[in-house]
PDB file of N, CA and C in Angstrom:
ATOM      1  N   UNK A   1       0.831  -1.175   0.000  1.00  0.00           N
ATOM      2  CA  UNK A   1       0.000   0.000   0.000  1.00  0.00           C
ATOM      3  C   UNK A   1       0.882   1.248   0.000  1.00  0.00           C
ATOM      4  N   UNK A   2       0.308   2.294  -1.181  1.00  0.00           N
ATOM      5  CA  UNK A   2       1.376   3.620  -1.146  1.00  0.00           C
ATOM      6  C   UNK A   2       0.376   4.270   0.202  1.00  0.00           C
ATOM      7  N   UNK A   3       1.171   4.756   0.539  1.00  0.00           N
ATOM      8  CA  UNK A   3       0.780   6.196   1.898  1.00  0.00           C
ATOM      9  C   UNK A   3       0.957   7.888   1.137  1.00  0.00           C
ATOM     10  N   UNK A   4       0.066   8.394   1.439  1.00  0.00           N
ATOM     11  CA  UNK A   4       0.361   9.704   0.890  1.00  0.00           C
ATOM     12  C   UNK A   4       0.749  10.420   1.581  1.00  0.00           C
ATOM     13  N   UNK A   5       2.007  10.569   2.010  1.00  0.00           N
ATOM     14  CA  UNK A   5       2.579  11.599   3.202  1.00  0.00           C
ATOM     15  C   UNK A   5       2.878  12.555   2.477  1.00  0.00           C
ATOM     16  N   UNK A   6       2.459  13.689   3.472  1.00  0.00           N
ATOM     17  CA  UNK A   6       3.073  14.820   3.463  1.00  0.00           C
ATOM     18  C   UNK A   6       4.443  14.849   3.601  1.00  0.00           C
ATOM     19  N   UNK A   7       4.763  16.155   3.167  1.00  0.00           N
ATOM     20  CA  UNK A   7       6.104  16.129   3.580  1.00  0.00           C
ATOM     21  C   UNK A   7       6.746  17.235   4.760  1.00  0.00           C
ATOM     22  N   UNK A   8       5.394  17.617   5.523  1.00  0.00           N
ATOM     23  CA  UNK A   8       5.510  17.924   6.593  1.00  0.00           C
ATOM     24  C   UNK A   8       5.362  17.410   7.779  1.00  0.00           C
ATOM     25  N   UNK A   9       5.186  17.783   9.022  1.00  0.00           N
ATOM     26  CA  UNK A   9       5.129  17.261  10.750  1.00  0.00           C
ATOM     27  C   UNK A   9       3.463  17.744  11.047  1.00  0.00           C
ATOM     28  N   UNK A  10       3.613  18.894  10.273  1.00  0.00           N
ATOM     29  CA  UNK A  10       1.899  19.669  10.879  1.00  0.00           C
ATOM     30  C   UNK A  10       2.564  20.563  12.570  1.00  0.00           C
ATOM     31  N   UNK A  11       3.713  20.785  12.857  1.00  0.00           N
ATOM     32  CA  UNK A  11       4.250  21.506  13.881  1.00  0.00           C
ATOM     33  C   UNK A  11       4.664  21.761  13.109  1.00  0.00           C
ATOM     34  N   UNK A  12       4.881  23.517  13.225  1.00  0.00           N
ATOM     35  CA  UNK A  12       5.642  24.542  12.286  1.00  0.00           C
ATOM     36  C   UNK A  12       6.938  24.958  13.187  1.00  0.00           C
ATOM     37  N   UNK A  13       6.557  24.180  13.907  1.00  0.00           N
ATOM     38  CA  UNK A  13       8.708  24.364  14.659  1.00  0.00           C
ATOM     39  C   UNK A  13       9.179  23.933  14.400  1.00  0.00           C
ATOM     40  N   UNK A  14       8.527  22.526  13.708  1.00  0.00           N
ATOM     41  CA  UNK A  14       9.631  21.137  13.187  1.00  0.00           C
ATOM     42  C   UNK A  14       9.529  21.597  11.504  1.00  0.00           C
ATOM     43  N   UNK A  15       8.893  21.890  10.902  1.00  0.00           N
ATOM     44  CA  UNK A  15       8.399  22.113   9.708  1.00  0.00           C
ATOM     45  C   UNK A  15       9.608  23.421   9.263  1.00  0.00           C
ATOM     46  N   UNK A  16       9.260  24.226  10.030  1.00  0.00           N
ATOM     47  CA  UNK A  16      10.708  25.449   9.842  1.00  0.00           C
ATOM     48  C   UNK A  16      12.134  24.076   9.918  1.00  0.00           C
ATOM     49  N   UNK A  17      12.371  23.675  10.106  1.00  0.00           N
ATOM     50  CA  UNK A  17      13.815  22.861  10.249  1.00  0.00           C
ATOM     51  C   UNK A  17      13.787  21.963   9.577  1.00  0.00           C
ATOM     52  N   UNK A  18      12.657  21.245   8.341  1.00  0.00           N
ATOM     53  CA  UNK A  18      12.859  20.964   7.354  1.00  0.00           C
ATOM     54  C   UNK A  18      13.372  21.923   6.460  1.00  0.00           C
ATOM     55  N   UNK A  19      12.498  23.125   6.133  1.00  0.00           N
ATOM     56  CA  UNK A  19      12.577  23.917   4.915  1.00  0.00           C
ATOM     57  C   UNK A  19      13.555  24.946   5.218  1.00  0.00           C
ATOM     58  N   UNK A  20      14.742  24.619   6.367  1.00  0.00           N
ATOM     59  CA  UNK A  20      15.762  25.457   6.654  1.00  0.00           C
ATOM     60  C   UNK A  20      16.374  24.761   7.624  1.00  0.00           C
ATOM     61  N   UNK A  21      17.666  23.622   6.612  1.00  0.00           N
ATOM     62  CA  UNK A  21      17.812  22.346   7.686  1.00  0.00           C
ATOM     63  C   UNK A  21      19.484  23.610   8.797  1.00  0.00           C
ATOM     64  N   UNK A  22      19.956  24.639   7.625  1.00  0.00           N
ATOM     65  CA  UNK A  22      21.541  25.512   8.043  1.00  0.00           C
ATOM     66  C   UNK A  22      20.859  26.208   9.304  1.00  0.00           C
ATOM     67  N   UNK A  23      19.948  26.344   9.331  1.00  0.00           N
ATOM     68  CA  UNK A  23      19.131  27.131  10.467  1.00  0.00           C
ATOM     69  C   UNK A  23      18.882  26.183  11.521  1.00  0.00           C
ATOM     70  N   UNK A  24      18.649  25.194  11.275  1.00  0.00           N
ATOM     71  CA  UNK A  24      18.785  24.084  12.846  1.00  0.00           C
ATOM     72  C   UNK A  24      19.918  23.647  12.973  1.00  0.00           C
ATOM     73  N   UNK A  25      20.488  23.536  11.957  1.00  0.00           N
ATOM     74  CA  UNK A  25      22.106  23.147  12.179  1.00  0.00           C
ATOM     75  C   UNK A  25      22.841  23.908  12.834  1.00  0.00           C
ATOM     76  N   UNK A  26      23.111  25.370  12.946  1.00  0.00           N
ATOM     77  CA  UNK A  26      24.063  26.544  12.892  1.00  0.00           C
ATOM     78  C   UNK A  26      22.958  27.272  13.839  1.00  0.00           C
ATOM     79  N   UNK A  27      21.612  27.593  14.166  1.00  0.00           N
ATOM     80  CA  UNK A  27      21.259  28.395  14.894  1.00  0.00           C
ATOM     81  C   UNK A  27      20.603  27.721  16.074  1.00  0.00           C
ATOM     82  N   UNK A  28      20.426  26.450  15.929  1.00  0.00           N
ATOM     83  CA  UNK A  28      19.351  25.884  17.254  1.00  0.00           C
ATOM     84  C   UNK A  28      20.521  24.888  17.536  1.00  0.00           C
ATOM     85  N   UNK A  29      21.816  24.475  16.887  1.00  0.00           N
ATOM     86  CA  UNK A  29      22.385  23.497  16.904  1.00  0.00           C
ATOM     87  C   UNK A  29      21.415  21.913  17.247  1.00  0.00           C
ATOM     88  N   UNK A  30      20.606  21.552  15.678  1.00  0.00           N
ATOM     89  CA  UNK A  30      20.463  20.560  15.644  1.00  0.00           C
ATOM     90  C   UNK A  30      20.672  19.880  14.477  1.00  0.00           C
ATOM     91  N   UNK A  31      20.835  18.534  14.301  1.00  0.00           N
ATOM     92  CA  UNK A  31      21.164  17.701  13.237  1.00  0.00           C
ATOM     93  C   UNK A  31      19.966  17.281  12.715  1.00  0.00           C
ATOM     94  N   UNK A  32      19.205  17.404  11.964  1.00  0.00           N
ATOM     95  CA  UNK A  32      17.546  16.787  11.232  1.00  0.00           C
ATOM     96  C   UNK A  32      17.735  16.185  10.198  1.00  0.00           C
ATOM     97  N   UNK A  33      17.309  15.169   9.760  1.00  0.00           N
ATOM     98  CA  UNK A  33      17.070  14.538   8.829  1.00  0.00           C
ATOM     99  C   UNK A  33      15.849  13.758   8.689  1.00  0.00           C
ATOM    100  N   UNK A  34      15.463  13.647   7.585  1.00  0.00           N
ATOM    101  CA  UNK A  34      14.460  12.567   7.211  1.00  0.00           C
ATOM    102  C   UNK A  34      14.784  10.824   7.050  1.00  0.00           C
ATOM    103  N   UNK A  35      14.351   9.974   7.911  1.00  0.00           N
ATOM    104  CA  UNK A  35      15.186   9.097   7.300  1.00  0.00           C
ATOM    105  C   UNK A  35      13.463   8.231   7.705  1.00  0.00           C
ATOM    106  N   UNK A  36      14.505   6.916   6.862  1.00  0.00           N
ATOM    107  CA  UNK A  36      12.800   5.732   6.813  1.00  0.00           C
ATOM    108  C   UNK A  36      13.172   4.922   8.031  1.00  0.00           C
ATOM    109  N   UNK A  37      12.214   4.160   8.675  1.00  0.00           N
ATOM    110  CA  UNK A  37      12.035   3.120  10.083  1.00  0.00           C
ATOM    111  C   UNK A  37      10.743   2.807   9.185  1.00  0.00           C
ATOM    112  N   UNK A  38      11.273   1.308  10.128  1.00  0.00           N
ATOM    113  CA  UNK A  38       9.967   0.457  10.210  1.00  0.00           C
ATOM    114  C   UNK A  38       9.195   1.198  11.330  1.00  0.00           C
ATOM    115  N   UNK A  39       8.110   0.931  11.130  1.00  0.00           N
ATOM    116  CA  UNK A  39       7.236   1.087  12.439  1.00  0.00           C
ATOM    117  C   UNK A  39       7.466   0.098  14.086  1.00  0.00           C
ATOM    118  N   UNK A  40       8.225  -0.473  14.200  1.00  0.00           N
ATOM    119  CA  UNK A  40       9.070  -1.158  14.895  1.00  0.00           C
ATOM    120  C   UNK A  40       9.582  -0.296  15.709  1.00  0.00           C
ATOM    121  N   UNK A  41      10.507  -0.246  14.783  1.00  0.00           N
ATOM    122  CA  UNK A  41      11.896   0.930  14.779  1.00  0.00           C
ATOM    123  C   UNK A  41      11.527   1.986  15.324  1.00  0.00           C
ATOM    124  N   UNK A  42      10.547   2.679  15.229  1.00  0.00           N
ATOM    125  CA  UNK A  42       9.970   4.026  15.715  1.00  0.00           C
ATOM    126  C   UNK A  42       9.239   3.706  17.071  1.00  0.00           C
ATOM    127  N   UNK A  43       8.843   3.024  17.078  1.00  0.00           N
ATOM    128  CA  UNK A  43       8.512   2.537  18.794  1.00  0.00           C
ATOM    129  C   UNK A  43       9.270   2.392  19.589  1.00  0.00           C
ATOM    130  N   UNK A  44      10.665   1.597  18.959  1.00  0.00           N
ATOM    131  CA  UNK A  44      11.927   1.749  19.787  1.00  0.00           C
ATOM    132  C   UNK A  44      12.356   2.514  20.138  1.00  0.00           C
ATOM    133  N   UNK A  45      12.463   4.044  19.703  1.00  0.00           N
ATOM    134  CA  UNK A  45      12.912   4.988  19.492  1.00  0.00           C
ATOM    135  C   UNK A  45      11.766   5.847  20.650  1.00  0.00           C
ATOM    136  N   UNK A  46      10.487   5.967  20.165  1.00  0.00           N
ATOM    137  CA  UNK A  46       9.831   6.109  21.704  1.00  0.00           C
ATOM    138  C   UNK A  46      10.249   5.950  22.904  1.00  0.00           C
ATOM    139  N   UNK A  47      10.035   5.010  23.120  1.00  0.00           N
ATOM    140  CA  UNK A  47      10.010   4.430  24.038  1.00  0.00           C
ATOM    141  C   UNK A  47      11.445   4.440  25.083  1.00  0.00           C
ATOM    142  N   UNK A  48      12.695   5.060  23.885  1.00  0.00           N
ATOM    143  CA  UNK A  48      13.555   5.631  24.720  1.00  0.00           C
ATOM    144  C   UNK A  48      13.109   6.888  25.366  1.00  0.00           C
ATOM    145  N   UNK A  49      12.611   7.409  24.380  1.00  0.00           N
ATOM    146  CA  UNK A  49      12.104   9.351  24.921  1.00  0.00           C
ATOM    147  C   UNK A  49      11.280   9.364  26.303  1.00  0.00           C
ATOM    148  N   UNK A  50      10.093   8.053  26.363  1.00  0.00           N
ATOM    149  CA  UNK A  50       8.995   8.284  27.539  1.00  0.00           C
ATOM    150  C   UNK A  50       9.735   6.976  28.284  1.00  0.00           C
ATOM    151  N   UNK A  51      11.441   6.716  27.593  1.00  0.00           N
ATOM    152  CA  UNK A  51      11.950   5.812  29.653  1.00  0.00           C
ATOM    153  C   UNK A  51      11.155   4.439  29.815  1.00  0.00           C
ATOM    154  N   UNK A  52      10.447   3.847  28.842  1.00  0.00           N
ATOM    155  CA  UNK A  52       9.381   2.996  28.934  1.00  0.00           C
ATOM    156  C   UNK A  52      10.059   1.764  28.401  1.00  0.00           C
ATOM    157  N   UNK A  53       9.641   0.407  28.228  1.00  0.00           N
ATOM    158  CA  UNK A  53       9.880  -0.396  27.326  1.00  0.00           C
ATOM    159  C   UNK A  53       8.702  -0.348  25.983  1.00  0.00           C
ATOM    160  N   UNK A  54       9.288  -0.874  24.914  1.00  0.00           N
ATOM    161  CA  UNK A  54       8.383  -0.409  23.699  1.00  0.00           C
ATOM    162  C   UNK A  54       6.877  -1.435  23.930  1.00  0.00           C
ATOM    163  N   UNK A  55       6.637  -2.713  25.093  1.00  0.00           N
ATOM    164  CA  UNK A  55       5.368  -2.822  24.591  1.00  0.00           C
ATOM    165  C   UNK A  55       4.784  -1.911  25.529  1.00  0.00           C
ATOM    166  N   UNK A  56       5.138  -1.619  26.878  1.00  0.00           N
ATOM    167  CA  UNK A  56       4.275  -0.690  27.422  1.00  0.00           C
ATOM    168  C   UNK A  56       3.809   0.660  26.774  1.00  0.00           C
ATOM    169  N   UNK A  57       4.892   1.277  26.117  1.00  0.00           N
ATOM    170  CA  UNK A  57       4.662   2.331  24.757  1.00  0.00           C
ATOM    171  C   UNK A  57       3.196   1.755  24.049  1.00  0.00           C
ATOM    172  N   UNK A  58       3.308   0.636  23.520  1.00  0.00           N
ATOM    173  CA  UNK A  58       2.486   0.189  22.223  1.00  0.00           C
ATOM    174  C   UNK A  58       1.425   0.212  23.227  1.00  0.00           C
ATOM    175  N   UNK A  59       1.153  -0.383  24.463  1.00  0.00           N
ATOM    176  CA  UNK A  59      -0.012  -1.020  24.993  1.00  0.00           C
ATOM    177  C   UNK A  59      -0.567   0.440  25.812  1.00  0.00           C
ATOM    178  N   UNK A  60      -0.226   1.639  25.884  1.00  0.00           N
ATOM    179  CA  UNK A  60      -0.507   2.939  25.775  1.00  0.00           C
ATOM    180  C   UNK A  60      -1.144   3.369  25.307  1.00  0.00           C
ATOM    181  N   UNK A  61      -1.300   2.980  23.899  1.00  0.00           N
ATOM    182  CA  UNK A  61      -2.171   4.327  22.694  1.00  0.00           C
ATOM    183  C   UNK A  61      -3.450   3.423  22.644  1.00  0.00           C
ATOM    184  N   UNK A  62      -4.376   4.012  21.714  1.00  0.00           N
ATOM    185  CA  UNK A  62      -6.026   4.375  22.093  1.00  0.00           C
ATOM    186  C   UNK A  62      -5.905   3.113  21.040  1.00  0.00           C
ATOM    187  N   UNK A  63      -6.881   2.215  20.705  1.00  0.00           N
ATOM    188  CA  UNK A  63      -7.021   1.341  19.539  1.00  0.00           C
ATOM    189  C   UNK A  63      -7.914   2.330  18.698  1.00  0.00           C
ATOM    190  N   UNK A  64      -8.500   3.041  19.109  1.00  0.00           N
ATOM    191  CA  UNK A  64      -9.686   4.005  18.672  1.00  0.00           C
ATOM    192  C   UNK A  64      -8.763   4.570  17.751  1.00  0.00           C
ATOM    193  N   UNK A  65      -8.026   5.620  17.795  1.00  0.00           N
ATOM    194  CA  UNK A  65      -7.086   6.282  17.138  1.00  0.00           C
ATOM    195  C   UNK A  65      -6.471   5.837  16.419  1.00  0.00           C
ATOM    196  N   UNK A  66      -5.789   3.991  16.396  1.00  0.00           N
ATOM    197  CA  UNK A  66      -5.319   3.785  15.552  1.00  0.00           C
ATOM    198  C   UNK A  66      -6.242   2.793  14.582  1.00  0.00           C
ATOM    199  N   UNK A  67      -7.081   2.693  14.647  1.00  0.00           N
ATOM    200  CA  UNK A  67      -8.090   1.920  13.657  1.00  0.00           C
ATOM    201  C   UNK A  67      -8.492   3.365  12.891  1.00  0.00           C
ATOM    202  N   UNK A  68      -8.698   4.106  13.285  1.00  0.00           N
ATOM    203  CA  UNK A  68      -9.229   5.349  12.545  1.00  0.00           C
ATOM    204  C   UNK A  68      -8.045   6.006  11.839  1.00  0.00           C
ATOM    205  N   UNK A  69      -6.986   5.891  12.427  1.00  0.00           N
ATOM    206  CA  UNK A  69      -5.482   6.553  10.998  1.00  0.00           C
ATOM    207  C   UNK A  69      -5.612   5.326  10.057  1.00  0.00           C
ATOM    208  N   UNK A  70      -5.711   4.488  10.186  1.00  0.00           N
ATOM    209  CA  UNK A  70      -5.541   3.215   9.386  1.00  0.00           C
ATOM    210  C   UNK A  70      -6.698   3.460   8.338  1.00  0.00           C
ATOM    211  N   UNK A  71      -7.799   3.447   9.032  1.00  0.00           N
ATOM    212  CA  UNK A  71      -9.015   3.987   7.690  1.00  0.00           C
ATOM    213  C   UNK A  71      -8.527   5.397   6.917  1.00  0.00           C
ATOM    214  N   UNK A  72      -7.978   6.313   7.665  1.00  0.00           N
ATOM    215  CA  UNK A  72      -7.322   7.559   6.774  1.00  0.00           C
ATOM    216  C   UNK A  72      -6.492   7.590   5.899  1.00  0.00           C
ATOM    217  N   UNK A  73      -5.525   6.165   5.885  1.00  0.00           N
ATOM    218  CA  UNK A  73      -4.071   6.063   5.791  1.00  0.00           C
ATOM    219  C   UNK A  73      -4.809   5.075   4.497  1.00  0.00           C
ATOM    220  N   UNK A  74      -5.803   4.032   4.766  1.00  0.00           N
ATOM    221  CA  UNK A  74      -6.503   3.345   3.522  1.00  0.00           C
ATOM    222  C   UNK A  74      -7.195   3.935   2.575  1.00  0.00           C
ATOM    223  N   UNK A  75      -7.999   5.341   2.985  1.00  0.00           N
ATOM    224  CA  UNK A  75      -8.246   5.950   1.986  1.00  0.00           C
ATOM    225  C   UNK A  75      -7.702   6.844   1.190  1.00  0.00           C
ATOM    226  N   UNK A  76      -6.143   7.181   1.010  1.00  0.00           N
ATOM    227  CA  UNK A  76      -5.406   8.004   0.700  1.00  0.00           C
ATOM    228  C   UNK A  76      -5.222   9.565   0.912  1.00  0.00           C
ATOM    229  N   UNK A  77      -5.800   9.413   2.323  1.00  0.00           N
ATOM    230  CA  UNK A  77      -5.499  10.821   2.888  1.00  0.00           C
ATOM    231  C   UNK A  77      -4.205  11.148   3.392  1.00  0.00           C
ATOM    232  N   UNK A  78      -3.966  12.851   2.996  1.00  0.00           N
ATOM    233  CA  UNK A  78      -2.458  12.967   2.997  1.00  0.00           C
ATOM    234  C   UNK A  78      -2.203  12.889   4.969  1.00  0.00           C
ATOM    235  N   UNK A  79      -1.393  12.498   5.016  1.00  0.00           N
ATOM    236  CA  UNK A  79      -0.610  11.894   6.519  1.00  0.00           C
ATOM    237  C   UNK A  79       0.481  12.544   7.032  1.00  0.00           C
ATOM    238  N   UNK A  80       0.371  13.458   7.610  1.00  0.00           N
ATOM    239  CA  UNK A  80       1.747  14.246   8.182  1.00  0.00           C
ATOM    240  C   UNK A  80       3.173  13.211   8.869  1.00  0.00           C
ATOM    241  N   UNK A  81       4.245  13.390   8.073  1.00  0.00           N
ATOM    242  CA  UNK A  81       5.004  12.362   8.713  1.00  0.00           C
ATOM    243  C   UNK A  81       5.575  12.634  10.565  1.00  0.00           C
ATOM    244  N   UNK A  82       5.797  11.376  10.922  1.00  0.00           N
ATOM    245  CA  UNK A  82       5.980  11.747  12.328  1.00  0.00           C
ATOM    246  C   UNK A  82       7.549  12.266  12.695  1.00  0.00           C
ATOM    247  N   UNK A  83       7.683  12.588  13.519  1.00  0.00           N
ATOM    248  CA  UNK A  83       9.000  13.019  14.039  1.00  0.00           C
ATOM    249  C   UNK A  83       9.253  12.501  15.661  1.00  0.00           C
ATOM    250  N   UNK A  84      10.841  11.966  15.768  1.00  0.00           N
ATOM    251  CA  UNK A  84      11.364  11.575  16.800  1.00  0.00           C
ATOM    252  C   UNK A  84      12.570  12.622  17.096  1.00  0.00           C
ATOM    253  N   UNK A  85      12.278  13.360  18.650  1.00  0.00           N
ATOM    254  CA  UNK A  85      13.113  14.570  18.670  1.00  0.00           C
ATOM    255  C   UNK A  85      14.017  14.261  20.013  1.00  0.00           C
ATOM    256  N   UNK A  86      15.333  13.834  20.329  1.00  0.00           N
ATOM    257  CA  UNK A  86      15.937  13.502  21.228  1.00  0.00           C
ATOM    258  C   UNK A  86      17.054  14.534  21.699  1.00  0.00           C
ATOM    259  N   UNK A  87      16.759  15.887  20.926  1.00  0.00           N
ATOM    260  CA  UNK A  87      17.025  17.154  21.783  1.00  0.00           C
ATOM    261  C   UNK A  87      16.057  17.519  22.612  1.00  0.00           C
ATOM    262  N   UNK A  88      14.618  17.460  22.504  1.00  0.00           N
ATOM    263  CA  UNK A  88      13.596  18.157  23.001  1.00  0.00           C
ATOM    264  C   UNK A  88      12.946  16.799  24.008  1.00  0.00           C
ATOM    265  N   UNK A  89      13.340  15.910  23.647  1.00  0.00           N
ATOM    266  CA  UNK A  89      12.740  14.158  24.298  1.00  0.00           C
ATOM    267  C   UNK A  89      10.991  14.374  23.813  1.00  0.00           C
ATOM    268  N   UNK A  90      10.794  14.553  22.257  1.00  0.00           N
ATOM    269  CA  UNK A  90       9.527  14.891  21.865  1.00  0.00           C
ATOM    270  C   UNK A  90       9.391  13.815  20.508  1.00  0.00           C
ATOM    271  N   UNK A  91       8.194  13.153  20.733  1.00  0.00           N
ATOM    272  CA  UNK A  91       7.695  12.496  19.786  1.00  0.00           C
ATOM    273  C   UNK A  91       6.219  12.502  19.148  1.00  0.00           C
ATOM    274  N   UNK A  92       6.289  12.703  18.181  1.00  0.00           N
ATOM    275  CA  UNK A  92       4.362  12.570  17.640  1.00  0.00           C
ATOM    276  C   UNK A  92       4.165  11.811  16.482  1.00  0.00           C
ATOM    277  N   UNK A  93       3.496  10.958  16.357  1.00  0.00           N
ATOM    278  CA  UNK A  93       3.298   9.954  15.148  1.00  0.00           C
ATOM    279  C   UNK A  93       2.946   8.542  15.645  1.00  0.00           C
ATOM    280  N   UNK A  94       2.855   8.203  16.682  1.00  0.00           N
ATOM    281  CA  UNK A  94       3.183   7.560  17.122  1.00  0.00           C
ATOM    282  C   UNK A  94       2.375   6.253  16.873  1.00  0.00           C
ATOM    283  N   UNK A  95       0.684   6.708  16.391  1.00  0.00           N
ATOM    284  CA  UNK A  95      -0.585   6.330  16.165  1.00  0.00           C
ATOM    285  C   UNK A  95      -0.507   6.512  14.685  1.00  0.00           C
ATOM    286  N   UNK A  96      -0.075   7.147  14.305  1.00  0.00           N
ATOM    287  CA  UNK A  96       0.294   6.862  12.796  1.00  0.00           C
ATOM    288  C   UNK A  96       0.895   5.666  12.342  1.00  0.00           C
ATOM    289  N   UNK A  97       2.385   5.596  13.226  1.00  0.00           N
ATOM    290  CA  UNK A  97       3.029   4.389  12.622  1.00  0.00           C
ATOM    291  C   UNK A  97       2.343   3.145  13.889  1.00  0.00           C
ATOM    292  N   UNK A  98       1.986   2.782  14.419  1.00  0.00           N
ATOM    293  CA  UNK A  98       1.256   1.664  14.644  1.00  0.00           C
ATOM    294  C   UNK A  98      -0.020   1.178  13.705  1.00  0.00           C
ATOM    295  N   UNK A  99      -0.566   2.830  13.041  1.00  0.00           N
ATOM    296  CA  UNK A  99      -1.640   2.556  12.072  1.00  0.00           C
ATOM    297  C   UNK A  99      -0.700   1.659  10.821  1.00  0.00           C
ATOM    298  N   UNK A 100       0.023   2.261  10.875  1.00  0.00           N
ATOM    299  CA  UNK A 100       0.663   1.708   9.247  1.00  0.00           C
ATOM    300  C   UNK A 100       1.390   0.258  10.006  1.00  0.00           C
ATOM    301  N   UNK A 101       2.024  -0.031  11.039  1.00  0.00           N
ATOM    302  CA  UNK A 101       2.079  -1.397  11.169  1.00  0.00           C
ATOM    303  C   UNK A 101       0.837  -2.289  11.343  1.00  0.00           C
ATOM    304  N   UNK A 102      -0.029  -2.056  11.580  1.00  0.00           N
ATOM    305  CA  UNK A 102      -1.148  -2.860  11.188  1.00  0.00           C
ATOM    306  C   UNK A 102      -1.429  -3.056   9.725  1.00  0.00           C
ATOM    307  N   UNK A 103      -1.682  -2.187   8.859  1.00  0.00           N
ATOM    308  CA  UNK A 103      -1.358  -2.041   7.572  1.00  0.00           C
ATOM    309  C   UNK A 103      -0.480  -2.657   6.939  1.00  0.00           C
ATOM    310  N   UNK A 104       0.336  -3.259   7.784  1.00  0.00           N
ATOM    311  CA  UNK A 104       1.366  -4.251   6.942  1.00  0.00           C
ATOM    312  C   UNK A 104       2.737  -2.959   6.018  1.00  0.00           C
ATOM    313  N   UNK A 105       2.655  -1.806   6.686  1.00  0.00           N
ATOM    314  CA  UNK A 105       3.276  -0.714   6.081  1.00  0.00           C
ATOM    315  C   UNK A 105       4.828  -1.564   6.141  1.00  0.00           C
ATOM    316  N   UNK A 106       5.870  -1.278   5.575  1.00  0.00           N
ATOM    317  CA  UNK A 106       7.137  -1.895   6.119  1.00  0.00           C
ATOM    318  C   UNK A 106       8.184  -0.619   6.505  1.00  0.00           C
ATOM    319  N   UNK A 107       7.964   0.525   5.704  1.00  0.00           N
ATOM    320  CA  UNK A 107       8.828   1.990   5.913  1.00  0.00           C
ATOM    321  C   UNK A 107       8.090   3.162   6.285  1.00  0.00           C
ATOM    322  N   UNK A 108       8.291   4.017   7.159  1.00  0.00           N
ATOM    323  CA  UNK A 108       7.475   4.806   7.195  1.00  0.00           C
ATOM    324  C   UNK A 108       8.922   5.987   7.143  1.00  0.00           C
ATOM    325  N   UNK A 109       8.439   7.403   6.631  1.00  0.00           N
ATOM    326  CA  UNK A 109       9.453   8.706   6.972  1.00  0.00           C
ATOM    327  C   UNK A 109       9.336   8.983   8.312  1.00  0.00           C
ATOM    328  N   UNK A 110      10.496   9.900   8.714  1.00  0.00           N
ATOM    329  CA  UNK A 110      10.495  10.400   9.970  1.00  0.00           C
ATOM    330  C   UNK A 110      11.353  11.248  10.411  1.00  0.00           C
ATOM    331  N   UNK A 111      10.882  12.500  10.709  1.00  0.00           N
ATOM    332  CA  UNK A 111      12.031  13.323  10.954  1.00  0.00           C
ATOM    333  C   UNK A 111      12.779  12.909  12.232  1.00  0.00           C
ATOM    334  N   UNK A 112      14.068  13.035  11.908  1.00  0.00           N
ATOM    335  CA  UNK A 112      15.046  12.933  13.170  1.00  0.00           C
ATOM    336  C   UNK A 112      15.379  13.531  13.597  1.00  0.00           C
ATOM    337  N   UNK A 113      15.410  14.391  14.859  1.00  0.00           N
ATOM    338  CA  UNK A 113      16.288  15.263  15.643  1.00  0.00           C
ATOM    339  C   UNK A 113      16.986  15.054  16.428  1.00  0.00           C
ATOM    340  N   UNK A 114      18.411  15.398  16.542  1.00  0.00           N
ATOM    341  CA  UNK A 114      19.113  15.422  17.895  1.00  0.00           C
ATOM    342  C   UNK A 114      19.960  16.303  17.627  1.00  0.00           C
ATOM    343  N   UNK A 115      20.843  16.612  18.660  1.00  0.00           N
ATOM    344  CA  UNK A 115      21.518  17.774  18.865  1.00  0.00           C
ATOM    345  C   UNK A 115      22.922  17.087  18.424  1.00  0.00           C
ATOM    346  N   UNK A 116      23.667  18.700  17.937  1.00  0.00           N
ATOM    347  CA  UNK A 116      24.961  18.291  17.394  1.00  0.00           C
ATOM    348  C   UNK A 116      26.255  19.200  18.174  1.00  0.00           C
ATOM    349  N   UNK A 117      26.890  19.694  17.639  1.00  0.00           N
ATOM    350  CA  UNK A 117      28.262  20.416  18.467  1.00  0.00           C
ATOM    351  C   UNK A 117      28.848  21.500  16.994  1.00  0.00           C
ATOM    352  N   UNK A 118      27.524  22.204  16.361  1.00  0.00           N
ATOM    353  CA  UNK A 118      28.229  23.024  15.131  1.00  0.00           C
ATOM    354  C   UNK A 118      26.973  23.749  15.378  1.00  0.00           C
ATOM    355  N   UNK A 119      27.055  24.809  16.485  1.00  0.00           N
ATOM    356  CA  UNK A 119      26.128  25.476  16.701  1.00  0.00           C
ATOM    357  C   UNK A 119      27.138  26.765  16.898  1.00  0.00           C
ATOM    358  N   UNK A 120      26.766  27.796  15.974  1.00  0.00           N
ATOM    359  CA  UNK A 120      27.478  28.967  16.094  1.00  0.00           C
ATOM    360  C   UNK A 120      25.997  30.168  16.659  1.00  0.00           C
ATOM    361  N   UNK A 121      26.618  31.024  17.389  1.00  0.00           N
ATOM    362  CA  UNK A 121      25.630  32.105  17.995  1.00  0.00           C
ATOM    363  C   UNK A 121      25.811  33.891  17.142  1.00  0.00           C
ATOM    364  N   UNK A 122      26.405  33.480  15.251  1.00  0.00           N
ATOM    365  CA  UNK A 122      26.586  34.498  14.988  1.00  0.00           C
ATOM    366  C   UNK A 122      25.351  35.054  14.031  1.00  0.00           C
TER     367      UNK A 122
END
């Protein structure tokens, strides 16, 4: 199944640091990238941020929420990709990509954040 992601977060704090990656690099000193995870993978990655193990993470979210991205995600509605932020210990998507692992999704996008050491204050 194709997914129609956006190629935004739908947070315009994270969204500014796509479309101006020298500006998180050099002014917020952070490193961002887009990269693909399984939906697995992104739970793992949770589940460091909320200190948890990943099934207590998984056994957390609403089934409600994720049966209903899954119907969104089946009818080709566009899908804001999620982001994992381990400068800020901030994650959102989280019900997204469990929607798409039910879905049998195998890659999902995801912005990455963490902090780097090429942060200039000029």
């Amino acid at each position: 199944m194709k997914v129609n992601w956006s190629q935004k977060t739908g947070f315009p704090f994270y969204d500014n640091f796509i479309d101006n990656p020298d500006y998180a690099k050099h002014k917020k000193g952070l490193d961002i990238q887009i990269i693909h995870l399984s939906p697995q993978k992104y739970l793992d990655y949770c589940a460091l941020i909320f200190d948890q193990s990943p099934s207590a993470v998984r056994n957390g979210r609403l089934k409600e929420n994720i049966d209903e991205l899954a119907i969104a995600i089946s009818k080709g509605n566009e899908i804001f990709i999620p982001f994992v932020d381990f400068a800020y210990n901030r994650q959102e998507g989280l019900h997204r990509a469990l929607a798409c692992e039910q879905l049998g999704i195998e890659s999902i996008p995801v912005l990455f954040v963490d902090k780097n050491d090429k942060r200039n204050n000029t």
